[in-house]
C-alpha atoms as a PDB file:
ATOM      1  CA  UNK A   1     -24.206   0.792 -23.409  1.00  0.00           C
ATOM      2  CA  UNK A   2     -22.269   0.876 -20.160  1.00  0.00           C
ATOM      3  CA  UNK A   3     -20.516   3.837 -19.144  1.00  0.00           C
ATOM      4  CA  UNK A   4     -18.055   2.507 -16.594  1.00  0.00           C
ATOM      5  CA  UNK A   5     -16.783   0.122 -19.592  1.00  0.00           C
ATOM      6  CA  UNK A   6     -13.382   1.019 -20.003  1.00  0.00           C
ATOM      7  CA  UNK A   7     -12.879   3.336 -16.560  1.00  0.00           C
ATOM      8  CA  UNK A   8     -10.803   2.526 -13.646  1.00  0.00           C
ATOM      9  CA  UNK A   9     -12.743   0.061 -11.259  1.00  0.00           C
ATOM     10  CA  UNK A  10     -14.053   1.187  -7.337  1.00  0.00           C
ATOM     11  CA  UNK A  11     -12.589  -0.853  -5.392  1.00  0.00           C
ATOM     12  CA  UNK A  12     -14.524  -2.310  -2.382  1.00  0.00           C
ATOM     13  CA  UNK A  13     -13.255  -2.571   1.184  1.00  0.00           C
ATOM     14  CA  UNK A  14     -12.408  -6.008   0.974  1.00  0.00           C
ATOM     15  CA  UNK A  15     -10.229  -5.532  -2.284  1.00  0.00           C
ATOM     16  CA  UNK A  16      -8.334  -2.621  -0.998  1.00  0.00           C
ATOM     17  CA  UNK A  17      -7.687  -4.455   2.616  1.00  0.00           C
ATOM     18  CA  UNK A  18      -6.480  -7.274   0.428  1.00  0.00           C
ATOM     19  CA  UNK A  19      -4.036  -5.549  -1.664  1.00  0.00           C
ATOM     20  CA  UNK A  20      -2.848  -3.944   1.800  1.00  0.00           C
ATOM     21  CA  UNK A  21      -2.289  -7.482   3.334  1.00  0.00           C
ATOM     22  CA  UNK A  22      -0.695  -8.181   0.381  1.00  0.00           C
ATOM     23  CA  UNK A  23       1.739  -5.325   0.192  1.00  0.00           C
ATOM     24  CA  UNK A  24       2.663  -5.950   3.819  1.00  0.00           C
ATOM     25  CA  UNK A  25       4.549  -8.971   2.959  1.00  0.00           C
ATOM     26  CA  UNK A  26       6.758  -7.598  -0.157  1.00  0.00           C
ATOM     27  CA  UNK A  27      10.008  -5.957   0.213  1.00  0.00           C
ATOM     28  CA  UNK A  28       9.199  -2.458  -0.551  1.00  0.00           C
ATOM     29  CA  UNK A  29       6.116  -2.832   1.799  1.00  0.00           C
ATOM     30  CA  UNK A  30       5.874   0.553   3.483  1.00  0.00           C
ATOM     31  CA  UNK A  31       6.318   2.398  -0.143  1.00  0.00           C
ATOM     32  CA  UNK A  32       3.933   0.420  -1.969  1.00  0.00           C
ATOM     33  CA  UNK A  33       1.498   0.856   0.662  1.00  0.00           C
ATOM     34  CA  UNK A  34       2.016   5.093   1.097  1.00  0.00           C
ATOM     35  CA  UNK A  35       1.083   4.898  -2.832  1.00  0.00           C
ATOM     36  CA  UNK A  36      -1.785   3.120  -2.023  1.00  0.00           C
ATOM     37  CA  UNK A  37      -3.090   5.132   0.836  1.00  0.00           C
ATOM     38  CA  UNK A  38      -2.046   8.400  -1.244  1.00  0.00           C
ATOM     39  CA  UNK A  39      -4.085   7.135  -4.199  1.00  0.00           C
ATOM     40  CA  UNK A  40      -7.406   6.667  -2.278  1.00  0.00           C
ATOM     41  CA  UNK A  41      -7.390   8.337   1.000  1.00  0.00           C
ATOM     42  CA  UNK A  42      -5.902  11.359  -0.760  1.00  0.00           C
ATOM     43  CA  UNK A  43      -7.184  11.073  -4.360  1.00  0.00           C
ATOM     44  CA  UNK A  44      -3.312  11.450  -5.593  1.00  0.00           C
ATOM     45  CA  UNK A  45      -2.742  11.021  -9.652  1.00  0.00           C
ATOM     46  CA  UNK A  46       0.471   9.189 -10.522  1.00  0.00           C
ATOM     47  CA  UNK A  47       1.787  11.688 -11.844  1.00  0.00           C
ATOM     48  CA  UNK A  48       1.341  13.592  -8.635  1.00  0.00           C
ATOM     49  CA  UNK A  49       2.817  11.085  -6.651  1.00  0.00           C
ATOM     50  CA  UNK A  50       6.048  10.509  -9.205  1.00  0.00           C
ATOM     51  CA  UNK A  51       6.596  14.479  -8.669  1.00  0.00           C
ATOM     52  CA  UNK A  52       6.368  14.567  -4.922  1.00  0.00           C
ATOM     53  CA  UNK A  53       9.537  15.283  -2.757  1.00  0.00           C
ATOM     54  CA  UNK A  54      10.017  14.812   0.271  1.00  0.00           C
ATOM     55  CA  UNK A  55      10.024  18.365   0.842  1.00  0.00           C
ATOM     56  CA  UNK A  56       6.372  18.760  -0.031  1.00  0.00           C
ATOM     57  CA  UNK A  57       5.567  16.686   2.540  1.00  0.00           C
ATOM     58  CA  UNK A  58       7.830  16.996   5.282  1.00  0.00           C
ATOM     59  CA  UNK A  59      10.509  19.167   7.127  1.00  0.00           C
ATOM     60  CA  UNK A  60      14.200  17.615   7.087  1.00  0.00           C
ATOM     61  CA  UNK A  61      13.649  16.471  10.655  1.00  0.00           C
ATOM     62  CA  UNK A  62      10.262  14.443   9.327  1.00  0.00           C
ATOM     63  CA  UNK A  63       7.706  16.554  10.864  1.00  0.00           C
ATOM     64  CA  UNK A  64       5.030  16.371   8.341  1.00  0.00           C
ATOM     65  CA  UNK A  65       2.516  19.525   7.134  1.00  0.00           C
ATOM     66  CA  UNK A  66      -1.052  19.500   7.668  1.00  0.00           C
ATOM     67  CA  UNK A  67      -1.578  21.515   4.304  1.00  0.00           C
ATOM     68  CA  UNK A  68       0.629  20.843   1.470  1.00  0.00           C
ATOM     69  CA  UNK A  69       0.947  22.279  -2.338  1.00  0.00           C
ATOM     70  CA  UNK A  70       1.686  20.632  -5.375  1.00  0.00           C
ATOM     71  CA  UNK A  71       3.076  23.137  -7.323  1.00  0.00           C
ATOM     72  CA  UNK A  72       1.926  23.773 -11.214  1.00  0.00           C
ATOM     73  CA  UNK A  73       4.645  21.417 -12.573  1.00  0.00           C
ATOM     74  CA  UNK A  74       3.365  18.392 -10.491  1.00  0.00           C
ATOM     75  CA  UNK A  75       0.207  18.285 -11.598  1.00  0.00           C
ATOM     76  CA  UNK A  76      -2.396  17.598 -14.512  1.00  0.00           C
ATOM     77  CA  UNK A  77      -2.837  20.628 -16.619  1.00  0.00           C
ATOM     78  CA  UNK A  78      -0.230  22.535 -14.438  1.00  0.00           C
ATOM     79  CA  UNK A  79      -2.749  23.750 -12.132  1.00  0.00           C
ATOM     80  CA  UNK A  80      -1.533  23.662  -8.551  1.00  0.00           C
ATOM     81  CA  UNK A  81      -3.495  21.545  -6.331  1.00  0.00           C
ATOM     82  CA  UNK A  82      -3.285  21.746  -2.566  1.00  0.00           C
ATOM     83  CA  UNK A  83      -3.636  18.660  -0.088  1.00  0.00           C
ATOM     84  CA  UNK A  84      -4.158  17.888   3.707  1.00  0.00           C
ATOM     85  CA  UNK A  85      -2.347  15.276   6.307  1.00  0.00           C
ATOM     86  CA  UNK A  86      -4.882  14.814   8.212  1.00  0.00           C
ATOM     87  CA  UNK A  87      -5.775  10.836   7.757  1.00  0.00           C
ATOM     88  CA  UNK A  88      -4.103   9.184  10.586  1.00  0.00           C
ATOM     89  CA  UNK A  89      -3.588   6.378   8.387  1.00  0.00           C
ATOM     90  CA  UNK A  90      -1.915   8.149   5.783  1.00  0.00           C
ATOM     91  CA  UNK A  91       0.306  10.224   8.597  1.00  0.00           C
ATOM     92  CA  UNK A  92       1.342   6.972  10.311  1.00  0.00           C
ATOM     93  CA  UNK A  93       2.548   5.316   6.937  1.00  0.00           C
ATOM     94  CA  UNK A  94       4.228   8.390   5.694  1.00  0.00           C
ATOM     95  CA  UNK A  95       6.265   8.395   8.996  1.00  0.00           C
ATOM     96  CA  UNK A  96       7.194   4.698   9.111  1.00  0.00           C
ATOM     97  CA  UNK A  97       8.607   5.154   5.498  1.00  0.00           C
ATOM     98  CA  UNK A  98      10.281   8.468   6.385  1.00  0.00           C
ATOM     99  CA  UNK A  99      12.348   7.359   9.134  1.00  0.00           C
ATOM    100  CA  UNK A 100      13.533   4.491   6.601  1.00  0.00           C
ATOM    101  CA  UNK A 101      14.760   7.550   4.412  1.00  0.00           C
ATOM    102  CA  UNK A 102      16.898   9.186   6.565  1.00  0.00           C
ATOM    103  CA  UNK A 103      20.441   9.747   6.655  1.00  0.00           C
ATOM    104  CA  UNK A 104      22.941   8.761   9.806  1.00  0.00           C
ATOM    105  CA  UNK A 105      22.166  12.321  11.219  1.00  0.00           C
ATOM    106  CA  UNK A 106      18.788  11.284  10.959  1.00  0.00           C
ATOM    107  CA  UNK A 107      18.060  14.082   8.671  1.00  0.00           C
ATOM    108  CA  UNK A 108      15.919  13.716   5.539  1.00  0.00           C
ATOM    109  CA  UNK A 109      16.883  15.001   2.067  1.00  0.00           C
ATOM    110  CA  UNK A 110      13.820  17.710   1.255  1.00  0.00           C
ATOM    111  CA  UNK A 111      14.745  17.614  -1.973  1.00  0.00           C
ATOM    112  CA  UNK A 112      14.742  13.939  -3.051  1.00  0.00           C
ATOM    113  CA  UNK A 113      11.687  12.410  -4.544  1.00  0.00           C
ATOM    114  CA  UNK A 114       9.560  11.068  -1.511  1.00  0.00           C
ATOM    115  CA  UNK A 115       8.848   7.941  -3.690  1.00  0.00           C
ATOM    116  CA  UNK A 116      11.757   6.111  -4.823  1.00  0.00           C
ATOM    117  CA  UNK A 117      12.588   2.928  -7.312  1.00  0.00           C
ATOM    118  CA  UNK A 118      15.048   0.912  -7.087  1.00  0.00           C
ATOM    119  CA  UNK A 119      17.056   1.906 -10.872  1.00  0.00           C
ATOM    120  CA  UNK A 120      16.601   5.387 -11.349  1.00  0.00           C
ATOM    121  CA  UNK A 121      15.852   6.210  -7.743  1.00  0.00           C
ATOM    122  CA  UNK A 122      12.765   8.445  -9.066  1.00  0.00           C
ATOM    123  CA  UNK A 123       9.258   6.854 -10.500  1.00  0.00           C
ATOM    124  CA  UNK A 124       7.911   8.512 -13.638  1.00  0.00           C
ATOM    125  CA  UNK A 125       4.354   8.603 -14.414  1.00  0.00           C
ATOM    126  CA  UNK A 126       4.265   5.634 -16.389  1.00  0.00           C
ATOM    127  CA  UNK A 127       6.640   3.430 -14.210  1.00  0.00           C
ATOM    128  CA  UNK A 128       3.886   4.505 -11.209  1.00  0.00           C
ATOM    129  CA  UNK A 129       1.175   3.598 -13.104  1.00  0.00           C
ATOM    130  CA  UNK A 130       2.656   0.299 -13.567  1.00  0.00           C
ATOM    131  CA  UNK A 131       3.809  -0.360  -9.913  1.00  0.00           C
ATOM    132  CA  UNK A 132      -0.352   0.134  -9.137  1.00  0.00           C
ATOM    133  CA  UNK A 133      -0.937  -2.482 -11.684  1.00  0.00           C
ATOM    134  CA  UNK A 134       1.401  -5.115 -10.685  1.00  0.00           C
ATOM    135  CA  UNK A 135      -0.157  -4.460  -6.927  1.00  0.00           C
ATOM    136  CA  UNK A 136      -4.167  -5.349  -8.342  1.00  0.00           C
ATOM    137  CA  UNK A 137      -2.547  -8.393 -10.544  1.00  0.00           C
ATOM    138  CA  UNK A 138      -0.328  -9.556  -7.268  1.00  0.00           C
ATOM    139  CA  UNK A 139      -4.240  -9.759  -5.857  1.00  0.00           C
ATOM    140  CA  UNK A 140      -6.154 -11.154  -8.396  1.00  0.00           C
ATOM    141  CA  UNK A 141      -7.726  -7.666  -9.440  1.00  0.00           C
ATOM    142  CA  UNK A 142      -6.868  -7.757 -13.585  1.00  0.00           C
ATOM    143  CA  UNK A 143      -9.062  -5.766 -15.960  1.00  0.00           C
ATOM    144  CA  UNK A 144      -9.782  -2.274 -15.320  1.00  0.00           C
ATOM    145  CA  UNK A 145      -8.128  -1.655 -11.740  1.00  0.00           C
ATOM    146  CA  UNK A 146      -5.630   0.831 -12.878  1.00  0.00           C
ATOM    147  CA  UNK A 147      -3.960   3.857 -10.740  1.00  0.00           C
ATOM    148  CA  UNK A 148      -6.900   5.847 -11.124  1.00  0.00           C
ATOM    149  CA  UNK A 149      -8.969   3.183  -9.139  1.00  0.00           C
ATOM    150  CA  UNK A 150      -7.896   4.474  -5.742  1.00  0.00           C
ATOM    151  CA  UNK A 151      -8.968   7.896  -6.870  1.00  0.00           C
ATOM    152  CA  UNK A 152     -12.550   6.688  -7.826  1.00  0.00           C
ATOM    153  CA  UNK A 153     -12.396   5.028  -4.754  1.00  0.00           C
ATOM    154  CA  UNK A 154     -11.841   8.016  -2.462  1.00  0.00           C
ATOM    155  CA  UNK A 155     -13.983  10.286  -4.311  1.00  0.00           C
ATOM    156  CA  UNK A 156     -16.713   7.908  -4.276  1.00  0.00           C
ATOM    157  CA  UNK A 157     -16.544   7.295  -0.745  1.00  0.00           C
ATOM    158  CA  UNK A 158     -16.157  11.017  -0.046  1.00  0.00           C
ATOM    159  CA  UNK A 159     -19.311  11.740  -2.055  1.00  0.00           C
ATOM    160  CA  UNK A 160     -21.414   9.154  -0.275  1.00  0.00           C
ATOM    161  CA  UNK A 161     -20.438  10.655   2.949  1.00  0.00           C
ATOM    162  CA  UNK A 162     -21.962  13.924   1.975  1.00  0.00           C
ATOM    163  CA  UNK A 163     -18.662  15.486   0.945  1.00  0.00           C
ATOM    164  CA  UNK A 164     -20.035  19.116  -1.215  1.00  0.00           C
ATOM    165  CA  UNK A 165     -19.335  18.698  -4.871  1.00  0.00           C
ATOM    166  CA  UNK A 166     -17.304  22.275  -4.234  1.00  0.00           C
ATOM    167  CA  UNK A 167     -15.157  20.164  -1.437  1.00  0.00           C
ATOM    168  CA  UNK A 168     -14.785  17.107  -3.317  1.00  0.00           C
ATOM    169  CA  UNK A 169     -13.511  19.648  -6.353  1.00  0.00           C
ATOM    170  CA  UNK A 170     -11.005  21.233  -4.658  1.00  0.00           C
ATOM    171  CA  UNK A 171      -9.946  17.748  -2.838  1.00  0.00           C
ATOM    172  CA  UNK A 172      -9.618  15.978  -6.400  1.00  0.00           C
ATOM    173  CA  UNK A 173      -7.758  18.912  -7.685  1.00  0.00           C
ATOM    174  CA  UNK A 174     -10.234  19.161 -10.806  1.00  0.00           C
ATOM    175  CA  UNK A 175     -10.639  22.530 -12.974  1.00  0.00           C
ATOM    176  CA  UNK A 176     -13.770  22.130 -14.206  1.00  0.00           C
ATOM    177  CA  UNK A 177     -16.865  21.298 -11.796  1.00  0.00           C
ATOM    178  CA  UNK A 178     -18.333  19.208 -14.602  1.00  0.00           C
ATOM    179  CA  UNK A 179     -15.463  16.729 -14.148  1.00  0.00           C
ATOM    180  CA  UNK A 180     -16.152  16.146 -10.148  1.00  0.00           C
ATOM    181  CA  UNK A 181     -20.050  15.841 -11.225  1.00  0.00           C
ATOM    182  CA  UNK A 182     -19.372  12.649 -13.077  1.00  0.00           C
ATOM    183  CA  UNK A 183     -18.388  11.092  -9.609  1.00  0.00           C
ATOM    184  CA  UNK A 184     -21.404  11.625  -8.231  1.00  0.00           C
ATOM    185  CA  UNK A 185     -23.196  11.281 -10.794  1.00  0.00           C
ATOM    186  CA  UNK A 186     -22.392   7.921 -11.653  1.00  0.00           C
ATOM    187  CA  UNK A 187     -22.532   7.076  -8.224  1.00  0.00           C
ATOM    188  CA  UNK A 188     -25.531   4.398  -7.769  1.00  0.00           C
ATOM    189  CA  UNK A 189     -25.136   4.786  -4.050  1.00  0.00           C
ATOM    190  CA  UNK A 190     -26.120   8.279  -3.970  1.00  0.00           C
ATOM    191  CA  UNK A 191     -29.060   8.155  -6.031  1.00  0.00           C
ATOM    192  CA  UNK A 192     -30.596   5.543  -4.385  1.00  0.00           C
ATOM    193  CA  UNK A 193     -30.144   8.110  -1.749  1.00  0.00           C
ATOM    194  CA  UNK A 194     -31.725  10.622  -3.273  1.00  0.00           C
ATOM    195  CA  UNK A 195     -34.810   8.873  -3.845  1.00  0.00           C
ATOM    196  CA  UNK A 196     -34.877   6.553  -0.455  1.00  0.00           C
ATOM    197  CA  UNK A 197     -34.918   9.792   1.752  1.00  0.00           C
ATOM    198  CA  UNK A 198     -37.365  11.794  -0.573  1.00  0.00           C
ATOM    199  CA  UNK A 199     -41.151  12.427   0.573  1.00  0.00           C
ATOM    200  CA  UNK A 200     -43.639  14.856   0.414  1.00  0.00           C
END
């Protein structure tokens, strides 16, 4: 029996670059890439990303935090989850879409939801989800490439880069240690790993 039947799909390098490309050319181009780059480079759930404000992210003037906290009501099991800036890719396509969310002062609303839809201004968890699906389909990535793809993705690139299972626990926001395990776990890269550098 296969265990990845039914789970979100890794994407590769190539698919993620494509649905980039893709994305560049839309009309809500900068947001639908942010979700992207929030979903793998920072592991984000859609709920998560639904919840955020601009707030948690940013100052009114746009100057982004290094370390940010999603408070309990944000998250999966209301646990609060903390998360870093530090990707330059993720910090230069959270300040392109800022500055496209300002007001004439040139001031940001902390308090509005950082990613916004065009009818009820604010994504729900659902409506997210679907936005990630439309952006595989749009691509040619149907199946199981879901919203928790980019998460697989980052975590599985994480853990092949040597990222601690403690790290990578705190990083994907999981309560249980058990739960980041399966990541690496499952991982074929890894244990081929394992074994290649083993001797006696």
């Amino acid at each position: 029996m296969n265990k990845d039947k039914g789970k979100a799909k890794v994407l590769t390098k190539n698919q993620f670059n494509r649905v980039i490309k893709y994305q560049s050319t839309t009309r809500h181009s900068l947001r639908n890439i942010l979700v992207m780059h929030l979903s793998v480079y920072l592991m984000m759930r859609s709920k998560e990303m639904a919840n955020l404000t601009i707030g948690d992210v940013s100052t009114s003037d746009g100057e982004l935090f290094e370390e940010c906290t999603l408070k309990k009501s944000q998250t999966k099991g209301k646990r609060q989850r903390r998360f870093y800036l530090t990707n330059t890719k993720v910090n230069k396509t959270l300040t392109d879409y800022l500055k496209t969310r300002k007001d004439s002062d040139g001031k940001l609303d902390v308090h509005a939801p950082l990613i916004t839809n065009q009818m009820s201004g604010k994504f729900s968890p659902r409506t997210m989800c679907q936005l990630f699906k439309r952006m595989y389909i749009a691509v040619g990535l149907d199946g199981n490439y879901s919203s928790h793809s980019g998460r697989r993705t980052g975590a599985s690139k994480l853990s092949e880069k040597g990222c601690s299972i403690h790290n990578l626990q705190t990083l994907m926001g999981h309560q249980n240690i058990s739960t980041t395990a399966l990541y690496i776990a499952e991982n074929p890269t890894i244990l081929g790993k394992i074994t290649a550098d083993y001797s006696l």
